[in-house]
PDB file of N, CA and C in Angstrom:
ATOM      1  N   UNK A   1      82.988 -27.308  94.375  1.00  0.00           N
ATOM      2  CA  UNK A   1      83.325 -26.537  95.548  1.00  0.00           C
ATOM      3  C   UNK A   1      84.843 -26.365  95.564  1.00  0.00           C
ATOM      4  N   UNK A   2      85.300 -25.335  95.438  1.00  0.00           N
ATOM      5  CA  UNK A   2      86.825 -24.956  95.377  1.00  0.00           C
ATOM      6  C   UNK A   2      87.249 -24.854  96.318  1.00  0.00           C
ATOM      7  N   UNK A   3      86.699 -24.060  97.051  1.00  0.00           N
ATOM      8  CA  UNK A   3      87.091 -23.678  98.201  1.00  0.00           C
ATOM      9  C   UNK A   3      87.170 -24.479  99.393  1.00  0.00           C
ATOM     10  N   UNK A   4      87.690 -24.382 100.330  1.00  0.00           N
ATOM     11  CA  UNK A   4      88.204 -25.459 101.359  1.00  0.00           C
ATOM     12  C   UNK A   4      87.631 -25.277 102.684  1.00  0.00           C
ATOM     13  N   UNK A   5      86.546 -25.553 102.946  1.00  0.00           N
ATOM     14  CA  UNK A   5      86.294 -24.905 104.535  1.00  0.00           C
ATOM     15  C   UNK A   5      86.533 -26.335 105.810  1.00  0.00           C
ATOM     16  N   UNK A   6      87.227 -25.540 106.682  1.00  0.00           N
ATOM     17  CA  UNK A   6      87.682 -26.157 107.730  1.00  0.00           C
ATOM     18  C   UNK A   6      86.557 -26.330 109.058  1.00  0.00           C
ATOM     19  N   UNK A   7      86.355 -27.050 109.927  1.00  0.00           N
ATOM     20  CA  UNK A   7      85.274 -27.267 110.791  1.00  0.00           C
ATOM     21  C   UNK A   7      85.706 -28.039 112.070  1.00  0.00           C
ATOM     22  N   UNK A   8      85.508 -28.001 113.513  1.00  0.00           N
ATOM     23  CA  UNK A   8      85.459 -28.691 114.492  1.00  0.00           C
ATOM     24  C   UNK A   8      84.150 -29.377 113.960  1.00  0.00           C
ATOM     25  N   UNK A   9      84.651 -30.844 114.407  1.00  0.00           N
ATOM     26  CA  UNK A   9      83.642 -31.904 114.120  1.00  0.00           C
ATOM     27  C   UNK A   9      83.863 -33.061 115.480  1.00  0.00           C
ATOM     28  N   UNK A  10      82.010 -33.653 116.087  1.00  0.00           N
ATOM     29  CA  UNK A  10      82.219 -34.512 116.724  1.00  0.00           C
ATOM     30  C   UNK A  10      81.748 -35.243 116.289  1.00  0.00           C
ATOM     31  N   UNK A  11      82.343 -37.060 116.208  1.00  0.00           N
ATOM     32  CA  UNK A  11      81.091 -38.206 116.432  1.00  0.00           C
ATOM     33  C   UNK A  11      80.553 -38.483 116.638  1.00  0.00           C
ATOM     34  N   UNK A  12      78.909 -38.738 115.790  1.00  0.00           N
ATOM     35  CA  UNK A  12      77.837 -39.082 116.414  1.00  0.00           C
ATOM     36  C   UNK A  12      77.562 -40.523 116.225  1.00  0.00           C
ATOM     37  N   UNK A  13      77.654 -40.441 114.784  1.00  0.00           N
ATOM     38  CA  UNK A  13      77.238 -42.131 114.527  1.00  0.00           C
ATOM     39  C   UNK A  13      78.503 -42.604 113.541  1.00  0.00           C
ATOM     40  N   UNK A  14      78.780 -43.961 113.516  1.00  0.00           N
ATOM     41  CA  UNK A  14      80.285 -44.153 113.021  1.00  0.00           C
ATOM     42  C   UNK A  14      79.405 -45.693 112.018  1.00  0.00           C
ATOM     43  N   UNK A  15      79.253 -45.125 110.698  1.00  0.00           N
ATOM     44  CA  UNK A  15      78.446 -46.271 109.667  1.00  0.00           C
ATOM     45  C   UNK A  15      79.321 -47.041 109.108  1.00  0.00           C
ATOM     46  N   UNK A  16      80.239 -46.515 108.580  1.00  0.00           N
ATOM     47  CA  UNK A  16      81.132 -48.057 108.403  1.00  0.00           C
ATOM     48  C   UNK A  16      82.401 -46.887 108.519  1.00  0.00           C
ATOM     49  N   UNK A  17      83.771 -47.358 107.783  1.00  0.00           N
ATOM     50  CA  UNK A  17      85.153 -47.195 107.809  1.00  0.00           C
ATOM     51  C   UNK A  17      85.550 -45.574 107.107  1.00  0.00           C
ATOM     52  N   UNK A  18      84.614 -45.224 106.153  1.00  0.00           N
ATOM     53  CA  UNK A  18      84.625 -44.196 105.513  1.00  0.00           C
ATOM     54  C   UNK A  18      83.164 -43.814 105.202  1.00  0.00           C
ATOM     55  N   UNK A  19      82.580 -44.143 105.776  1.00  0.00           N
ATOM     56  CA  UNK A  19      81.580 -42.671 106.317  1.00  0.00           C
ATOM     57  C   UNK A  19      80.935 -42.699 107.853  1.00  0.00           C
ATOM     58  N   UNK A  20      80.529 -41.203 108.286  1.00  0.00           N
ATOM     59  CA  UNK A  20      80.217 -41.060 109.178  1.00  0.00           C
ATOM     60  C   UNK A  20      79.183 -39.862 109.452  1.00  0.00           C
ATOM     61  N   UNK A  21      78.363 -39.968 110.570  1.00  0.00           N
ATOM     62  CA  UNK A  21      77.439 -38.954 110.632  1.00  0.00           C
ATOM     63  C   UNK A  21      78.123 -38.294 111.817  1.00  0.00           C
ATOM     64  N   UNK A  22      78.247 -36.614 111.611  1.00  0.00           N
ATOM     65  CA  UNK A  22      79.540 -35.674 112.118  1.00  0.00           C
ATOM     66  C   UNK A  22      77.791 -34.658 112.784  1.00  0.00           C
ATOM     67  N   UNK A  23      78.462 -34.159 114.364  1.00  0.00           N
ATOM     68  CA  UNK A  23      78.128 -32.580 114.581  1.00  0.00           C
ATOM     69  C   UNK A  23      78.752 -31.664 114.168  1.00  0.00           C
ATOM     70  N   UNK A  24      78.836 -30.728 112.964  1.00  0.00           N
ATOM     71  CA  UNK A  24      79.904 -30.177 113.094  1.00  0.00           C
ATOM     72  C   UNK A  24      79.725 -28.682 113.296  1.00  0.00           C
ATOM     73  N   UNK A  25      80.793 -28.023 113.640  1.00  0.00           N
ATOM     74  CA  UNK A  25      80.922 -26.492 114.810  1.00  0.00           C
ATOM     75  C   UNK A  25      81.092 -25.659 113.632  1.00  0.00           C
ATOM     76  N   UNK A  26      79.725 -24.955 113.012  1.00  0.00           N
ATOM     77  CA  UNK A  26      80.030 -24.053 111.960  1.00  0.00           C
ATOM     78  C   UNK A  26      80.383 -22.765 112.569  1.00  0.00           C
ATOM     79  N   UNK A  27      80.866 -22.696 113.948  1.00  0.00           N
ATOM     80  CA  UNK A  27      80.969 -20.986 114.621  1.00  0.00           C
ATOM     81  C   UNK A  27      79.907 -20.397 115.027  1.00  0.00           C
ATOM     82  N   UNK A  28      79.957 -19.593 116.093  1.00  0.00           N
ATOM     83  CA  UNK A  28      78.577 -18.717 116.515  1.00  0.00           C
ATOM     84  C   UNK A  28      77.608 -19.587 117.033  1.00  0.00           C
ATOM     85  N   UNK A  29      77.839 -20.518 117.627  1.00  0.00           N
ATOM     86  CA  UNK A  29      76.996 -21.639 118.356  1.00  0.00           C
ATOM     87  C   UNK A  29      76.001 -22.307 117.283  1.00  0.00           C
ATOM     88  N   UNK A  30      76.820 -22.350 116.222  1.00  0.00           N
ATOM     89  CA  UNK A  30      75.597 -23.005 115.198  1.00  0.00           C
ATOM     90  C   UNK A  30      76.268 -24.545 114.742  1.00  0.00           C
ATOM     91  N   UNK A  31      75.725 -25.671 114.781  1.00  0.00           N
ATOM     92  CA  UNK A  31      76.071 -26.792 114.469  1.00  0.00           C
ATOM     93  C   UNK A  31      75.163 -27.594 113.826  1.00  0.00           C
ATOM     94  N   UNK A  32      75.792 -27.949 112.591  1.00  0.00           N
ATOM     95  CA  UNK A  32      75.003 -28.925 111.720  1.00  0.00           C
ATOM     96  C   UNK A  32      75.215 -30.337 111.972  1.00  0.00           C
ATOM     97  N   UNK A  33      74.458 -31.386 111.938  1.00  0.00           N
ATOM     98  CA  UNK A  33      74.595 -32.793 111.476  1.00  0.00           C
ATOM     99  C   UNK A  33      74.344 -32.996 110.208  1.00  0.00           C
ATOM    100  N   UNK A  34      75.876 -33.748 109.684  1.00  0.00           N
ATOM    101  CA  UNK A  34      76.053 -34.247 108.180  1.00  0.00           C
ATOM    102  C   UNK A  34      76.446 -35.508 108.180  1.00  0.00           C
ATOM    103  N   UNK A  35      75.932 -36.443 107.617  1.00  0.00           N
ATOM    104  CA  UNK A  35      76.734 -37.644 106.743  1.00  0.00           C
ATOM    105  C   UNK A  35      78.067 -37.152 105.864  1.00  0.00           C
ATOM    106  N   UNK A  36      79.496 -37.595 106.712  1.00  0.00           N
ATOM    107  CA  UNK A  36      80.529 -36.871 106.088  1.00  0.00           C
ATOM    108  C   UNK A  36      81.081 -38.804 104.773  1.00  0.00           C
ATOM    109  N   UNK A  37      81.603 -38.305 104.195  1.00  0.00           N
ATOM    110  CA  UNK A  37      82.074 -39.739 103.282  1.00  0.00           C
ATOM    111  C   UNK A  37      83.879 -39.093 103.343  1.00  0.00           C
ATOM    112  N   UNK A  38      84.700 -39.833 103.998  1.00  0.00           N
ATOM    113  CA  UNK A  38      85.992 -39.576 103.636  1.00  0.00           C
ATOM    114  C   UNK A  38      86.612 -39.580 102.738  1.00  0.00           C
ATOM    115  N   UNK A  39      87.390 -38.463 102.704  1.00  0.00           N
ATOM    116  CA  UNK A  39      87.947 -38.874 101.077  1.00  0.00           C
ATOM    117  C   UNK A  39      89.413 -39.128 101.287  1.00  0.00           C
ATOM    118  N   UNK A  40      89.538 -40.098  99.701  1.00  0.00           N
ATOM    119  CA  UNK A  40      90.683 -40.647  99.627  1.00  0.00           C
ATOM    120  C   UNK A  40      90.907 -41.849  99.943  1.00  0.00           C
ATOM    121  N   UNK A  41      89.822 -42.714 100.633  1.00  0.00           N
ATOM    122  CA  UNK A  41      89.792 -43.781 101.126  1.00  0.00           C
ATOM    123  C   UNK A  41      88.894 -44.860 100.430  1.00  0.00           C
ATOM    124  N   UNK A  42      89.144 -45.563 100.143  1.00  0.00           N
ATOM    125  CA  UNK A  42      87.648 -46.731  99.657  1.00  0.00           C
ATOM    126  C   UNK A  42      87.651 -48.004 100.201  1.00  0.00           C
ATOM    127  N   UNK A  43      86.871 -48.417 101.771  1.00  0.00           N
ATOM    128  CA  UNK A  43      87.468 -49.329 102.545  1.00  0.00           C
ATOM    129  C   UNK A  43      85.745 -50.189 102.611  1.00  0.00           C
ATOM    130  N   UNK A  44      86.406 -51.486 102.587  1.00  0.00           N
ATOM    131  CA  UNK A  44      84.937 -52.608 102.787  1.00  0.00           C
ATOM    132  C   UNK A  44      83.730 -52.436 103.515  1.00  0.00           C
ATOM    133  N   UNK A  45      82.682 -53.016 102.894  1.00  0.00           N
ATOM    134  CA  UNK A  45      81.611 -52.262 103.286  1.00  0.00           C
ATOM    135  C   UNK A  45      81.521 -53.134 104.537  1.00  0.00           C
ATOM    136  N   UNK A  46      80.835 -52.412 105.828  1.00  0.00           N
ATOM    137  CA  UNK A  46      80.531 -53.107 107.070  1.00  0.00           C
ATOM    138  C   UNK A  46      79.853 -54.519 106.761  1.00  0.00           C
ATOM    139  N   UNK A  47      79.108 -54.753 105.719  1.00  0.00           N
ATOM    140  CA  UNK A  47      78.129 -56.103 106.318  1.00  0.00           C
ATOM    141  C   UNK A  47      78.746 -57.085 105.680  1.00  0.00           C
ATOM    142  N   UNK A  48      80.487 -56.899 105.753  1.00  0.00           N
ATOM    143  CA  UNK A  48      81.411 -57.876 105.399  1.00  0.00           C
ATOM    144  C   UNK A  48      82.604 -58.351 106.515  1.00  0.00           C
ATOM    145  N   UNK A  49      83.512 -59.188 106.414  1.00  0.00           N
ATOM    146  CA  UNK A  49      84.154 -59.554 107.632  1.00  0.00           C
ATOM    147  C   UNK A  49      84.892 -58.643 107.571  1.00  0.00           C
ATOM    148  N   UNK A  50      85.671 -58.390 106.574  1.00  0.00           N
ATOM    149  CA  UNK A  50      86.582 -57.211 106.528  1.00  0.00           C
ATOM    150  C   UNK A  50      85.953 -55.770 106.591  1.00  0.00           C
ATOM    151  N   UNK A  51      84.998 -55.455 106.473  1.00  0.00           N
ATOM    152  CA  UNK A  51      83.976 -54.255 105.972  1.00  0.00           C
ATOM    153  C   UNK A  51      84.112 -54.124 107.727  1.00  0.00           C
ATOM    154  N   UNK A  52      83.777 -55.355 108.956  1.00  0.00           N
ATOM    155  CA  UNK A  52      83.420 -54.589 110.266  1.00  0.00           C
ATOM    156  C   UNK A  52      84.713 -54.543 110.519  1.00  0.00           C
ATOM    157  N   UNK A  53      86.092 -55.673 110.476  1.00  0.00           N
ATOM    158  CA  UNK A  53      87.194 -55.169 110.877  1.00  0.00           C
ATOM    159  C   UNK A  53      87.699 -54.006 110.970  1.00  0.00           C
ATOM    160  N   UNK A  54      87.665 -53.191 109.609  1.00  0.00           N
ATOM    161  CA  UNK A  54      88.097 -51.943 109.410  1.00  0.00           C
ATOM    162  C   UNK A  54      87.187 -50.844 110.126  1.00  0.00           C
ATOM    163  N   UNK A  55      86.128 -51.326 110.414  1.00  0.00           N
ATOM    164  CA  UNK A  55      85.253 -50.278 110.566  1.00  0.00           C
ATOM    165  C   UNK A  55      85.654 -50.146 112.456  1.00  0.00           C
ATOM    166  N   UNK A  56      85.981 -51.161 112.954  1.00  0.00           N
ATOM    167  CA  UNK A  56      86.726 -51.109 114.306  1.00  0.00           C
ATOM    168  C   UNK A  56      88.129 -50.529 114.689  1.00  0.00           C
ATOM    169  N   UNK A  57      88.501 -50.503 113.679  1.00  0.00           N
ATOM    170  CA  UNK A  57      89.785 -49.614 113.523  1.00  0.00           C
ATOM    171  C   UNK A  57      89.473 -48.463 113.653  1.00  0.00           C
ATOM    172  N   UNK A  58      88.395 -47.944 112.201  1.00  0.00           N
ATOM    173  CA  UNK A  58      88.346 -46.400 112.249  1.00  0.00           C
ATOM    174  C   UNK A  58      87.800 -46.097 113.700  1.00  0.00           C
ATOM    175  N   UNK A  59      86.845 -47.401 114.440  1.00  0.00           N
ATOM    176  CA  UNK A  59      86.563 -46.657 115.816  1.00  0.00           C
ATOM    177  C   UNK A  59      87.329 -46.686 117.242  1.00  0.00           C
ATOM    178  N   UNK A  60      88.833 -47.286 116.863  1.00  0.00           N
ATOM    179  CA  UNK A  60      89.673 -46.568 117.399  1.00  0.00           C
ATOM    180  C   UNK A  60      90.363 -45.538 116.975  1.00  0.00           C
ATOM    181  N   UNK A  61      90.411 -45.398 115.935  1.00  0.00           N
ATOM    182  CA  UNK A  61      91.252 -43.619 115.435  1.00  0.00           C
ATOM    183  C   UNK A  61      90.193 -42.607 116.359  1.00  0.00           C
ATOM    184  N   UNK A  62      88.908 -42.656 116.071  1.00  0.00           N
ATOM    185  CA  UNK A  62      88.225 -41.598 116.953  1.00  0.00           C
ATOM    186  C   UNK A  62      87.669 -42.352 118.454  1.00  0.00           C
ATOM    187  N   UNK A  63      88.201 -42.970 118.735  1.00  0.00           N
ATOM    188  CA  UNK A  63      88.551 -43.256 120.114  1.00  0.00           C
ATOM    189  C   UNK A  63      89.607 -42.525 120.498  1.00  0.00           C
ATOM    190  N   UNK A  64      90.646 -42.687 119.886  1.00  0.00           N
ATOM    191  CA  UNK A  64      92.219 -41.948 120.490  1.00  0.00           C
ATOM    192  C   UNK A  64      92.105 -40.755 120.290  1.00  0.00           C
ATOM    193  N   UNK A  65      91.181 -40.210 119.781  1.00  0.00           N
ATOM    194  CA  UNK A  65      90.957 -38.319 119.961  1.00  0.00           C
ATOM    195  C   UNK A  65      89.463 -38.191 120.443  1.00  0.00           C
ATOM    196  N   UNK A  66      88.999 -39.314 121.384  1.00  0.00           N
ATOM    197  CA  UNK A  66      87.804 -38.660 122.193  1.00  0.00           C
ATOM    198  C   UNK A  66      87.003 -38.219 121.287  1.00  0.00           C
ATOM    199  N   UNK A  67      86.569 -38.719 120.005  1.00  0.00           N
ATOM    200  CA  UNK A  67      85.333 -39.087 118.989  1.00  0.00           C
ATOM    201  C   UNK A  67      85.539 -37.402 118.395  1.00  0.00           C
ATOM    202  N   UNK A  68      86.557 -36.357 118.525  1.00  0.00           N
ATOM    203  CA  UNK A  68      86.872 -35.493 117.609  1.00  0.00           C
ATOM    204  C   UNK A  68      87.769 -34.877 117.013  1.00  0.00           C
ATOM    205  N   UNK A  69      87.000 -34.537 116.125  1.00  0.00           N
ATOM    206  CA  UNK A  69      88.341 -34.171 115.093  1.00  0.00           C
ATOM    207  C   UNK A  69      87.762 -32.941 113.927  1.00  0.00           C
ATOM    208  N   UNK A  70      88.848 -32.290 113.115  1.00  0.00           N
ATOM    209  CA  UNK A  70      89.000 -31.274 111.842  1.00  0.00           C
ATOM    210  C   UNK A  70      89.073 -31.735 110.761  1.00  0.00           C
ATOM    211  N   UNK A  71      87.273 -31.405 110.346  1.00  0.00           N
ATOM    212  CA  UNK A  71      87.691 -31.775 108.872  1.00  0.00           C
ATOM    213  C   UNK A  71      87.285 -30.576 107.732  1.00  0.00           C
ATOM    214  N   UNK A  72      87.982 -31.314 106.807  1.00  0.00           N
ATOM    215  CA  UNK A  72      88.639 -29.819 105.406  1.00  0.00           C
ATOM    216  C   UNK A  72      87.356 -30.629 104.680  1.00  0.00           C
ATOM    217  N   UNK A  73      86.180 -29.642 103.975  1.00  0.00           N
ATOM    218  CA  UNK A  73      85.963 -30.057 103.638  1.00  0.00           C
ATOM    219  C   UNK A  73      85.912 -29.799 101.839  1.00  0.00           C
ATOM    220  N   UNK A  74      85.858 -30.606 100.710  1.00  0.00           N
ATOM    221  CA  UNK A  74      86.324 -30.730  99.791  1.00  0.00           C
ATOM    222  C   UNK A  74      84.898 -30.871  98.737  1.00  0.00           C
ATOM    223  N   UNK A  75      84.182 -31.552  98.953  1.00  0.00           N
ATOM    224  CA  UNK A  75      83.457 -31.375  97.405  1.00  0.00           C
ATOM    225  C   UNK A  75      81.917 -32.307  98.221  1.00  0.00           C
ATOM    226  N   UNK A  76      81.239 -32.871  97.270  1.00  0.00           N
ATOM    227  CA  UNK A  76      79.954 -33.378  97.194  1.00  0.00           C
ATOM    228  C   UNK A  76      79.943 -34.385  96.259  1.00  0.00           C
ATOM    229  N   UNK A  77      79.190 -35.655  97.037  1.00  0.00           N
ATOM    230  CA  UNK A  77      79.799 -36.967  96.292  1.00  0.00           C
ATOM    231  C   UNK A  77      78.634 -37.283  95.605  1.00  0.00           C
ATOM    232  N   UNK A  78      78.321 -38.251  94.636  1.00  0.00           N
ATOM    233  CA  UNK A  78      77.102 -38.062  93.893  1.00  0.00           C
ATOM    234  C   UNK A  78      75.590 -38.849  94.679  1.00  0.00           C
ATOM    235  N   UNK A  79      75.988 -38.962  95.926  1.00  0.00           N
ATOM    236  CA  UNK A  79      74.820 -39.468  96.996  1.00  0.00           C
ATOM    237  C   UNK A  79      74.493 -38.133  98.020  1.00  0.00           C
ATOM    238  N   UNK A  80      75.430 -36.849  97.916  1.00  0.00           N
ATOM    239  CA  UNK A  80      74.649 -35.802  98.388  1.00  0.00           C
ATOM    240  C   UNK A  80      75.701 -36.001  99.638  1.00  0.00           C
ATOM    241  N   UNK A  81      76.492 -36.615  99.582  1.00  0.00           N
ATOM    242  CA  UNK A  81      77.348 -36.553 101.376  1.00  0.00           C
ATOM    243  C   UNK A  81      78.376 -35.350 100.934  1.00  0.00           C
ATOM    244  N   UNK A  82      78.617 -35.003 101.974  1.00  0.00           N
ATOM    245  CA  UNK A  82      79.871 -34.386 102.170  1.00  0.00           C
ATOM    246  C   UNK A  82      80.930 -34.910 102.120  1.00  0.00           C
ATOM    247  N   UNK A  83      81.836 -34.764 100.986  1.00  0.00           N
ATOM    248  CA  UNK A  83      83.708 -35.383 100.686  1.00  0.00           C
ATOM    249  C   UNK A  83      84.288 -34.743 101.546  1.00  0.00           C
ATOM    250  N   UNK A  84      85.201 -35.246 102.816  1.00  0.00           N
ATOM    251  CA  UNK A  84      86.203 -34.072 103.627  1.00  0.00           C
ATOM    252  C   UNK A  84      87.208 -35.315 104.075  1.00  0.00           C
ATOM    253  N   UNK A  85      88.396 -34.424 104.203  1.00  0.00           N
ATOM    254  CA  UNK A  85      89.743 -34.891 104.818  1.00  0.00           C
ATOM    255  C   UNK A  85      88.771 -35.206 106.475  1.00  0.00           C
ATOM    256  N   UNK A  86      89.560 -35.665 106.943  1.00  0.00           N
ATOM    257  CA  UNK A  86      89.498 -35.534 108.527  1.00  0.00           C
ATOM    258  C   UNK A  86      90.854 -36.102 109.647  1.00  0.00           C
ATOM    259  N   UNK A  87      90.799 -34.892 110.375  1.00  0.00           N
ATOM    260  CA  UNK A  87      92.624 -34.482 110.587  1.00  0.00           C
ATOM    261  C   UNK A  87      91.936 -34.598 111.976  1.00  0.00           C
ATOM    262  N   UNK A  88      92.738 -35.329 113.170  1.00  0.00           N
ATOM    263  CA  UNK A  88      92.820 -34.999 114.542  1.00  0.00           C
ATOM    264  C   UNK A  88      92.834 -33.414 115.060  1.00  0.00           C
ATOM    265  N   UNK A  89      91.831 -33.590 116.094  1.00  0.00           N
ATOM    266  CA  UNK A  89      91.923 -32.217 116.633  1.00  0.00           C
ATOM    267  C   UNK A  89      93.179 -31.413 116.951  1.00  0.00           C
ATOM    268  N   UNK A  90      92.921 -29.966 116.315  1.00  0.00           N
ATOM    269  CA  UNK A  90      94.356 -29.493 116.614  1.00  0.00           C
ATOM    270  C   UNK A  90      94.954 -29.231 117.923  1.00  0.00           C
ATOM    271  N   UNK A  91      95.949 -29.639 118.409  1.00  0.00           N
ATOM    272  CA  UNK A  91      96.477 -29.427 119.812  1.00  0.00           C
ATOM    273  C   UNK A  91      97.752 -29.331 119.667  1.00  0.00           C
ATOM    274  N   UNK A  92      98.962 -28.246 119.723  1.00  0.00           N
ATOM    275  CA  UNK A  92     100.067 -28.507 119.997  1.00  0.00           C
ATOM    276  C   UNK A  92     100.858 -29.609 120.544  1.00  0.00           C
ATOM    277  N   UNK A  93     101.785 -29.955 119.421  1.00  0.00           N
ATOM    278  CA  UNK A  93     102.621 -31.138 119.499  1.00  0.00           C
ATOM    279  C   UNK A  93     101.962 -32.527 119.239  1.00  0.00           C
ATOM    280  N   UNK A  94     100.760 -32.487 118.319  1.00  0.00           N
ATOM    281  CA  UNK A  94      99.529 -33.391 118.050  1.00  0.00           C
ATOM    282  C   UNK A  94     100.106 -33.632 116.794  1.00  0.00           C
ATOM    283  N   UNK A  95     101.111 -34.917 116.529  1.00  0.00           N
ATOM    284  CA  UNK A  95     101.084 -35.397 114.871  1.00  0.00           C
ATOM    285  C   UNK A  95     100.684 -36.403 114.592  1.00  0.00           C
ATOM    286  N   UNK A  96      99.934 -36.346 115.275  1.00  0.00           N
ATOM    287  CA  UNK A  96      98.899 -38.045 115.009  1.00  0.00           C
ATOM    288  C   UNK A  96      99.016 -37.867 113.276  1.00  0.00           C
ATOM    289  N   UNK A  97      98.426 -39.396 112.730  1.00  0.00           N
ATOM    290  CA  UNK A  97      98.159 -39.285 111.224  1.00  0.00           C
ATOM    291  C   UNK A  97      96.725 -39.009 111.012  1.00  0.00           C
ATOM    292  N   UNK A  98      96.266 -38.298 109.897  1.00  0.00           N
ATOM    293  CA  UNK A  98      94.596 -37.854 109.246  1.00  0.00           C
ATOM    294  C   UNK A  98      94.245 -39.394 109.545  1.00  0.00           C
ATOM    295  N   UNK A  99      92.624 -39.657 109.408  1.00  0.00           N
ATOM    296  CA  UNK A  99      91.608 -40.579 109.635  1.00  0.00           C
ATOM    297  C   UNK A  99      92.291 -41.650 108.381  1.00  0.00           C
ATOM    298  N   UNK A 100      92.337 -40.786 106.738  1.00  0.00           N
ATOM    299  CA  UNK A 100      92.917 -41.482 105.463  1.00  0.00           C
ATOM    300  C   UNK A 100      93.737 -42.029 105.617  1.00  0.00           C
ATOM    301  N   UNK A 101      95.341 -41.922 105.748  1.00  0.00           N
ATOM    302  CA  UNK A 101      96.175 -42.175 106.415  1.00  0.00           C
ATOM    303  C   UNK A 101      96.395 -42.805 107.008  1.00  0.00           C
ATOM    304  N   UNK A 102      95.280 -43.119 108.233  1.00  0.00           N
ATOM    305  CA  UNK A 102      95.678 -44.278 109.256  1.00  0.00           C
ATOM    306  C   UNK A 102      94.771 -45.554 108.721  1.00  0.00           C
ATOM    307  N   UNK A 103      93.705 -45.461 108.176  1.00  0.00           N
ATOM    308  CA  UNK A 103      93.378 -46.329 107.194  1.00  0.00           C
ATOM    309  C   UNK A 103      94.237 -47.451 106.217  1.00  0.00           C
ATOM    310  N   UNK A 104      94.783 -45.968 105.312  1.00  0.00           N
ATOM    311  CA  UNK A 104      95.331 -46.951 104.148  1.00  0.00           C
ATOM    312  C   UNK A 104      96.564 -47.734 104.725  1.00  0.00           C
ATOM    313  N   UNK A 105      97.369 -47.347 105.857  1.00  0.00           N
ATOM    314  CA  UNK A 105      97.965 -47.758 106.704  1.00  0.00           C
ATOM    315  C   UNK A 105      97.840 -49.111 107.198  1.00  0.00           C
ATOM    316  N   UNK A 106      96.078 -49.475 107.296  1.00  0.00           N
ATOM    317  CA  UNK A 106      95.922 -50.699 107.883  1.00  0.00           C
ATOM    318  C   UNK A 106      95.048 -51.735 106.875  1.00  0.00           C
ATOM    319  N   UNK A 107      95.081 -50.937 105.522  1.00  0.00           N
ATOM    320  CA  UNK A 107      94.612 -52.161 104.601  1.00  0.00           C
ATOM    321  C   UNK A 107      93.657 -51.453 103.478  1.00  0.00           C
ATOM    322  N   UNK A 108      93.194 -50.444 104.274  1.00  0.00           N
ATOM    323  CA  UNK A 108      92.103 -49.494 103.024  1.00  0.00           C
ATOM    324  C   UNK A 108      93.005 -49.856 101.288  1.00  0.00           C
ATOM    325  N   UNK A 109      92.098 -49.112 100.576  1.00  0.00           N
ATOM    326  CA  UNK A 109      92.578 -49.139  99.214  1.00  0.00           C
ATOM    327  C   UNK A 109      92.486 -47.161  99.165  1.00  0.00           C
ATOM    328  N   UNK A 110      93.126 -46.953  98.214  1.00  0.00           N
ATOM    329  CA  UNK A 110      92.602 -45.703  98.180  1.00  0.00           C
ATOM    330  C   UNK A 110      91.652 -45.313  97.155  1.00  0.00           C
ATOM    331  N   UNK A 111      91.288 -43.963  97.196  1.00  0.00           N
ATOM    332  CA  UNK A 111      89.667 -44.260  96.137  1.00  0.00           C
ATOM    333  C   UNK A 111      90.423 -42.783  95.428  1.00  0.00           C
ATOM    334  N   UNK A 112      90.188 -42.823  94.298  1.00  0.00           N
ATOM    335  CA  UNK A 112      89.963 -41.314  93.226  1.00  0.00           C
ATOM    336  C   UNK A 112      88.831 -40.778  92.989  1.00  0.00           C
ATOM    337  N   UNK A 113      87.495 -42.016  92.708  1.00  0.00           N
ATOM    338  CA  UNK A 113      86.593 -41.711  92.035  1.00  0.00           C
ATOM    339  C   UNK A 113      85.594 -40.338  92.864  1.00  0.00           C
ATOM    340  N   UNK A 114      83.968 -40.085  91.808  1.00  0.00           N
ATOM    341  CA  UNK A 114      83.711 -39.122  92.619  1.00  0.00           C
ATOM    342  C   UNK A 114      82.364 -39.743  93.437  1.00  0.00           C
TER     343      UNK A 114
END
C-alpha cells in the first residue's frame, strides 16, 4: 500500500500498548471497525508487568485527547491488521506528540519489522 490514507479515528477497545480496535470516519457517514497495530513501536505484551504498565500509559495518551485521534494509514501487517501512525486530533495550536512518540518516550523499543 503506497499510498497514505488519513482517517478520524475513535477508541473502542484499547488491547495492549500497540494495538487497538479503532471506529474509524471513512467520510459520508460511513465508519469501519479495525484492529489498528501501531507502527513504529514494539512495546510488551499486556499479560506482562511491563506489557500492562505501558499499556496504561497508552491509555492515558488517548485519555488526554478524549479516546481520539488521526491516523495515516501505512501498510498491512502479516496478521491482517492495519499498520498506521496515530497523530492527536487535529486542532489548532495542538502539538501534542503522535501515540509512537509518546511511547518510545516512556520505554517502548522501536519496531522495523513487518
Amino acid at each position: 500500500m503506497n499510498n497514505r490514507y488519513h482517517y478520524a479515528a475513535k477508541l473502542l477497545r484499547l488491547i495492549d500498548a500497540d494495538t487497538y480496535e479503532l471506529d474509524i470516519d471513512l467520510g459520508f457517514h460511513i465508519h469501519a471497525q479495525h484492529r489498528i497495530r501501531l507502527a513504529g513501536v514494539d512495546c510488551p505484551e499486556r499479560g506482562t508487568a511491563r506489557g500492562w504498565q505501558t499499556t496504561v500509559k497508552a491509555a492515558q495518551w488517548w485519555s488526554n485527547h478524549e479516546g481520539h485521534a488521526q491516523i495515516h494509514v501505512i501498510a498491512y501487517d502479516r496478521y491482517g491488521r492495519i499498520v498506521a501512525e496515530i497523530h492527536p486530533p487535529q486542532q489548532p495550536g495542538n502539538e501534542a506528540p503522535d501515540l509512537a512518540a509518546w511511547l518510545l518516550g516512556r520505554g517502548c523499543k522501536p519496531y522495523k519489522g513487518k
